[in-house]
N, C-alpha and C. Protein backbone atom coordinates (compact mmCIF):
# COMPACT_ATOMS: atom_id res chain seq x y z
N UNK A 1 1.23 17.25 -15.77
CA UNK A 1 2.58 17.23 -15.22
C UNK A 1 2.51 17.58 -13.73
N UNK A 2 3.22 16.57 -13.16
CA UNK A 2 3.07 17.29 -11.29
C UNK A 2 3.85 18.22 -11.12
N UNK A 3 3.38 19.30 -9.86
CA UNK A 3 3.89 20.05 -9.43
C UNK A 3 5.61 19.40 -9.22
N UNK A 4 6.81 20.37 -8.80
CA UNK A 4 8.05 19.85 -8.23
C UNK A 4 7.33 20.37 -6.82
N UNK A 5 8.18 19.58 -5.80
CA UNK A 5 8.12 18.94 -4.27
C UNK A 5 8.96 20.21 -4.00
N UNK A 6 8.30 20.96 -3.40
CA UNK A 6 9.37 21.90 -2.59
C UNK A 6 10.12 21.32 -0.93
N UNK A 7 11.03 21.82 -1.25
CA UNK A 7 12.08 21.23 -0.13
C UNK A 7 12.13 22.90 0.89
N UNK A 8 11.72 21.98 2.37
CA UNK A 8 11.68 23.47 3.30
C UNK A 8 12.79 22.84 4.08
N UNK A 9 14.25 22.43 3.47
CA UNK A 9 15.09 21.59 4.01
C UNK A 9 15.89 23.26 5.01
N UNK A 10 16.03 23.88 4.49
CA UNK A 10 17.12 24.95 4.99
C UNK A 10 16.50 25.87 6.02
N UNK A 11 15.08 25.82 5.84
CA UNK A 11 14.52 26.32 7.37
C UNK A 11 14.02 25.22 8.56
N UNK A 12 14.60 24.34 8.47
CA UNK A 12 14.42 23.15 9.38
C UNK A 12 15.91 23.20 10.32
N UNK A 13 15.94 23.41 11.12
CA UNK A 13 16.58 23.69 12.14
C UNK A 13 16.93 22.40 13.16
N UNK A 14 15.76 21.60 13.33
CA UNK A 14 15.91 20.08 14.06
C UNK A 14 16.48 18.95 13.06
N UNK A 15 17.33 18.18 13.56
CA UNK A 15 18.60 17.27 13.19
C UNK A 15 18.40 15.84 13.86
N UNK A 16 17.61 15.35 13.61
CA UNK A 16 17.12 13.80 14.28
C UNK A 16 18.26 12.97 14.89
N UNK A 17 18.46 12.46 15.79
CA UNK A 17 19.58 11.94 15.78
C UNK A 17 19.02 10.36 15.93
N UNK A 18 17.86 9.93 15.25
CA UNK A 18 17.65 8.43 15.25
C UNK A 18 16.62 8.69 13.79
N UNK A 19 17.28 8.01 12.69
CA UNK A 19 16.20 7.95 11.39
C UNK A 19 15.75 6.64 11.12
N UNK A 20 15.92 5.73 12.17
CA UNK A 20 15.04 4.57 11.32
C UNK A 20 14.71 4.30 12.74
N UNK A 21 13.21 3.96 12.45
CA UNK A 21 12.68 2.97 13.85
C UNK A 21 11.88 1.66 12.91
N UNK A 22 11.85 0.61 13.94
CA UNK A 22 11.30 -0.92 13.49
C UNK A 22 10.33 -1.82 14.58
N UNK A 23 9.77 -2.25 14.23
CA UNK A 23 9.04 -3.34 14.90
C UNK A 23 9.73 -3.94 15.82
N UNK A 24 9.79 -3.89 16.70
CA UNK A 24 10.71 -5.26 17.75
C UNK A 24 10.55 -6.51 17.16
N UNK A 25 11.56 -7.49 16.82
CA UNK A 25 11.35 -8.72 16.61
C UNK A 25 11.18 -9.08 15.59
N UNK A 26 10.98 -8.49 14.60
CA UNK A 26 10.71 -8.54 12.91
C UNK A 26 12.22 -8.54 12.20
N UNK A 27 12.82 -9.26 11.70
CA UNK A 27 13.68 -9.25 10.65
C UNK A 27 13.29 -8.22 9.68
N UNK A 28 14.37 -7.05 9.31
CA UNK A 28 14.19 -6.08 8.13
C UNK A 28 13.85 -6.82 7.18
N UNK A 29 14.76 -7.83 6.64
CA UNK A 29 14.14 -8.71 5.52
C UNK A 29 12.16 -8.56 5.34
N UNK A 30 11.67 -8.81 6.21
CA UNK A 30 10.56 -9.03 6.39
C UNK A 30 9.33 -7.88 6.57
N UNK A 31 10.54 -6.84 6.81
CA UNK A 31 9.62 -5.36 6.75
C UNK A 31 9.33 -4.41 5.45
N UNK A 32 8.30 -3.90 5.51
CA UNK A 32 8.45 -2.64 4.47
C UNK A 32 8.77 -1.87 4.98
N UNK A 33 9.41 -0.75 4.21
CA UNK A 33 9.79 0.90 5.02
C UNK A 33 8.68 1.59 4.43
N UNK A 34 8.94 2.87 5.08
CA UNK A 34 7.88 4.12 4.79
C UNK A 34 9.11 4.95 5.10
N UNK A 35 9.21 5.98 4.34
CA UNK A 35 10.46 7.31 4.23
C UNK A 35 9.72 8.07 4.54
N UNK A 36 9.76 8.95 5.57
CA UNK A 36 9.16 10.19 5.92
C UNK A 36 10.38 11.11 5.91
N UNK A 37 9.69 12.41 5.11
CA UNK A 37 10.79 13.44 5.05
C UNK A 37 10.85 14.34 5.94
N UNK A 38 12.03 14.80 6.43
CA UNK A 38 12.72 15.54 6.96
C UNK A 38 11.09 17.03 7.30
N UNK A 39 10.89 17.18 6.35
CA UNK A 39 9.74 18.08 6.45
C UNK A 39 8.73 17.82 7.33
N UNK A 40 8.17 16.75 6.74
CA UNK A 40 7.04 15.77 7.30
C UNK A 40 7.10 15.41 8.71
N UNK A 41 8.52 14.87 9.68
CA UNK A 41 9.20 14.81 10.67
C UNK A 41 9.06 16.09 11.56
N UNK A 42 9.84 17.43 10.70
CA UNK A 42 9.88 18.61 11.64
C UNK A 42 8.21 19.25 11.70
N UNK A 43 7.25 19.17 10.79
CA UNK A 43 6.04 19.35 11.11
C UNK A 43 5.23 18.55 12.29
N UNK A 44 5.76 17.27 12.11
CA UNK A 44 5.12 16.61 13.19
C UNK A 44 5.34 17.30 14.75
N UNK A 45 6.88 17.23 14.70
CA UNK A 45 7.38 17.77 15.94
C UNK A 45 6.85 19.41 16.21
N UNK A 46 7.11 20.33 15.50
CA UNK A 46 6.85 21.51 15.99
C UNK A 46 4.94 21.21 16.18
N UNK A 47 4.31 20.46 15.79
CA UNK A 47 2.62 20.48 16.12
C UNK A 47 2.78 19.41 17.58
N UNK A 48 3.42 18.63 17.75
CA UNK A 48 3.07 17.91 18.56
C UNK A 48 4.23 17.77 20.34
N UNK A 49 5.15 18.09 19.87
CA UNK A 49 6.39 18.68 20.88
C UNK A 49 6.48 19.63 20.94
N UNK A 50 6.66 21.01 19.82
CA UNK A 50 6.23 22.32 20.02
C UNK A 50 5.36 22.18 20.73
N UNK A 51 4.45 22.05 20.41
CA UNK A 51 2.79 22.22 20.93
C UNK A 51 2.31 23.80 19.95
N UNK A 52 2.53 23.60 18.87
CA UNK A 52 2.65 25.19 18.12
C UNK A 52 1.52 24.85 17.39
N UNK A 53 0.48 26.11 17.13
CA UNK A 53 -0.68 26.29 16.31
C UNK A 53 -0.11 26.07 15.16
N UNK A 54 -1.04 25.84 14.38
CA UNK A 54 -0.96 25.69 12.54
C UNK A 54 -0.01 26.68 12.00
N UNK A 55 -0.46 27.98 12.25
CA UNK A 55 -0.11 29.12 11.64
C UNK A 55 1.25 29.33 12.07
N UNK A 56 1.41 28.78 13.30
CA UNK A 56 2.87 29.16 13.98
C UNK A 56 3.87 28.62 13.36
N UNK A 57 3.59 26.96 13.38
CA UNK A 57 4.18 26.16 12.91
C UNK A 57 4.38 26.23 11.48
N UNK A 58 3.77 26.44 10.54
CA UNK A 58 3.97 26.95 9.45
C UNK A 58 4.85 27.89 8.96
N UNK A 59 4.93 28.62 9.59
CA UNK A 59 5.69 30.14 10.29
C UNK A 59 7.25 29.21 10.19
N UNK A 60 7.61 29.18 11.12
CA UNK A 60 8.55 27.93 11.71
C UNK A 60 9.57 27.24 10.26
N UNK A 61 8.45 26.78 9.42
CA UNK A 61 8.84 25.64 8.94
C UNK A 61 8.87 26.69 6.90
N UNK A 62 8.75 28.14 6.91
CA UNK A 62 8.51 28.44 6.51
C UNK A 62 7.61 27.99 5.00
N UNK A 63 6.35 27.94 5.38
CA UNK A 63 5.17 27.44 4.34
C UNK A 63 4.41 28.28 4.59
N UNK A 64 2.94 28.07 3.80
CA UNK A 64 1.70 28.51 4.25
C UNK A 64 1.34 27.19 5.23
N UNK A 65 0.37 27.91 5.83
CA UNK A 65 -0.86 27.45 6.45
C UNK A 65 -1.05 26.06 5.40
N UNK A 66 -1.65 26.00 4.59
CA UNK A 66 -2.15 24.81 3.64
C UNK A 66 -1.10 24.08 3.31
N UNK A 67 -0.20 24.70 2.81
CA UNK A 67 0.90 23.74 2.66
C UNK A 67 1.74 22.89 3.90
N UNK A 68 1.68 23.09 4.95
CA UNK A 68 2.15 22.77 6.16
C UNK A 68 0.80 21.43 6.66
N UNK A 69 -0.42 22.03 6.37
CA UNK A 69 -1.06 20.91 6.81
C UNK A 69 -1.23 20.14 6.00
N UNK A 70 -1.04 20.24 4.66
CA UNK A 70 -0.70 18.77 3.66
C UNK A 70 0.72 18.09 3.84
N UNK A 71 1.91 18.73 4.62
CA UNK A 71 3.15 17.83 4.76
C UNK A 71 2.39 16.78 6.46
N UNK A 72 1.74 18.00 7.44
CA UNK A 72 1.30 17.50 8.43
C UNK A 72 0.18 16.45 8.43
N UNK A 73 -0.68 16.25 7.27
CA UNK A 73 -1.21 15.15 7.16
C UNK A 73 -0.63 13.71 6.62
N UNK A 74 0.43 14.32 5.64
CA UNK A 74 1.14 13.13 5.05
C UNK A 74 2.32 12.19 5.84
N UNK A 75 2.62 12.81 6.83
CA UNK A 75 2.55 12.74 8.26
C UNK A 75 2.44 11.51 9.04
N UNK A 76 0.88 11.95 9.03
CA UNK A 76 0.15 11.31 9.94
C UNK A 76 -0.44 10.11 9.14
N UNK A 77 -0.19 10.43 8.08
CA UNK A 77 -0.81 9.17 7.05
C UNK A 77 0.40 7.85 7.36
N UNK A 78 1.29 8.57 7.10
CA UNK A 78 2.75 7.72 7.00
C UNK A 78 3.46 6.95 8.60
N UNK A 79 2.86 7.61 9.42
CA UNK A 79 3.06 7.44 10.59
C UNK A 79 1.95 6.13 10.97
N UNK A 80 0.85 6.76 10.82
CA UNK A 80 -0.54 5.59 11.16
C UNK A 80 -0.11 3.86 10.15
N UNK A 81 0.28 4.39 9.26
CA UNK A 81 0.55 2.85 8.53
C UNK A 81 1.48 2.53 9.04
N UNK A 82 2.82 2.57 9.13
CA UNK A 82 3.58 1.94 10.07
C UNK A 82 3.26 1.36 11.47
N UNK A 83 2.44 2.48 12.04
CA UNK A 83 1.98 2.05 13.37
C UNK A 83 1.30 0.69 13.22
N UNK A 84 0.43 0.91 12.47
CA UNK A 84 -0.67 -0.39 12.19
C UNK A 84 -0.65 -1.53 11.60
N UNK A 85 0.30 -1.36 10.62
CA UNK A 85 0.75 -2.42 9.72
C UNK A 85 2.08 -3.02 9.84
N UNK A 86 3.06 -2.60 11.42
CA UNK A 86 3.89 -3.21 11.11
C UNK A 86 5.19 -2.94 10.56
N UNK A 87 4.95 -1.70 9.74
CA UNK A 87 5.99 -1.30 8.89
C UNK A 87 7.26 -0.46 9.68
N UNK A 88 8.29 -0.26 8.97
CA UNK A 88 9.76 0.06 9.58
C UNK A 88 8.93 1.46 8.78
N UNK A 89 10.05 2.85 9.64
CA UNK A 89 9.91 3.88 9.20
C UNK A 89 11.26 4.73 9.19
N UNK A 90 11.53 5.06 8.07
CA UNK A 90 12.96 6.02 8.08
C UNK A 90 12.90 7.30 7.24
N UNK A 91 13.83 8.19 8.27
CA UNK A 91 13.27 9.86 8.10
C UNK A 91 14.41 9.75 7.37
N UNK A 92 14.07 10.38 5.76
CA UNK A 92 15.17 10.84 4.34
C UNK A 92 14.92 12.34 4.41
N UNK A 93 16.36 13.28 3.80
CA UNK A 93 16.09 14.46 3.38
C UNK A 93 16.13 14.33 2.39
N UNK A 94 15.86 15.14 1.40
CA UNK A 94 16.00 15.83 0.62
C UNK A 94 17.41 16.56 0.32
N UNK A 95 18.11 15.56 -1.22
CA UNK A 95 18.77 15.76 -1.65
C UNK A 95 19.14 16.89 -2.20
């Protein structure tokens, strides 16, 4: 049985004000999406616009250390395929 997905929705403090980006020139019809969560999003940002250590950022986003760098890799996973492949990407919370 899988773990449930913890939601670090209520210590997230940043409010995107653009959730879908796309390929220039591509008809949606023609795209896949990738949903990156709200989590996944504010980890990126506090590591890469913060400019905040692991531990900090974790801190921040209230997680551990490990758990912060498995939203921060999934991330970067989700981010790199869009980049590469083309794909549309839109940031969902957690219901």
């Amino acid at each position: 049985m899988p773990r449930p997905q913890l939601c670090f929705c209520k210590e997230i403090r940043f409010e995107p004000g653009v959730v879908f980006f796309k390929p220039q020139g591509i008809p949606m019809v023609n795209l896949e999406v990738i949903e990156l969560t709200l989590e996944e999003i504010e980890a990126y940002r506090l590591r890469h616009i913060g400019n905040l250590e692991q531990k900090d950022a974790a801190e921040k986003l209230g997680a551990t250390t490990s758990t912060y760098q498995r939203i921060l890799n999934s991330a970067y996973e989700k981010i790199a395929d869009a980049l590469i492949n083309g794909k549309a990407i839109k940031i969902i919370k957690h219901e």
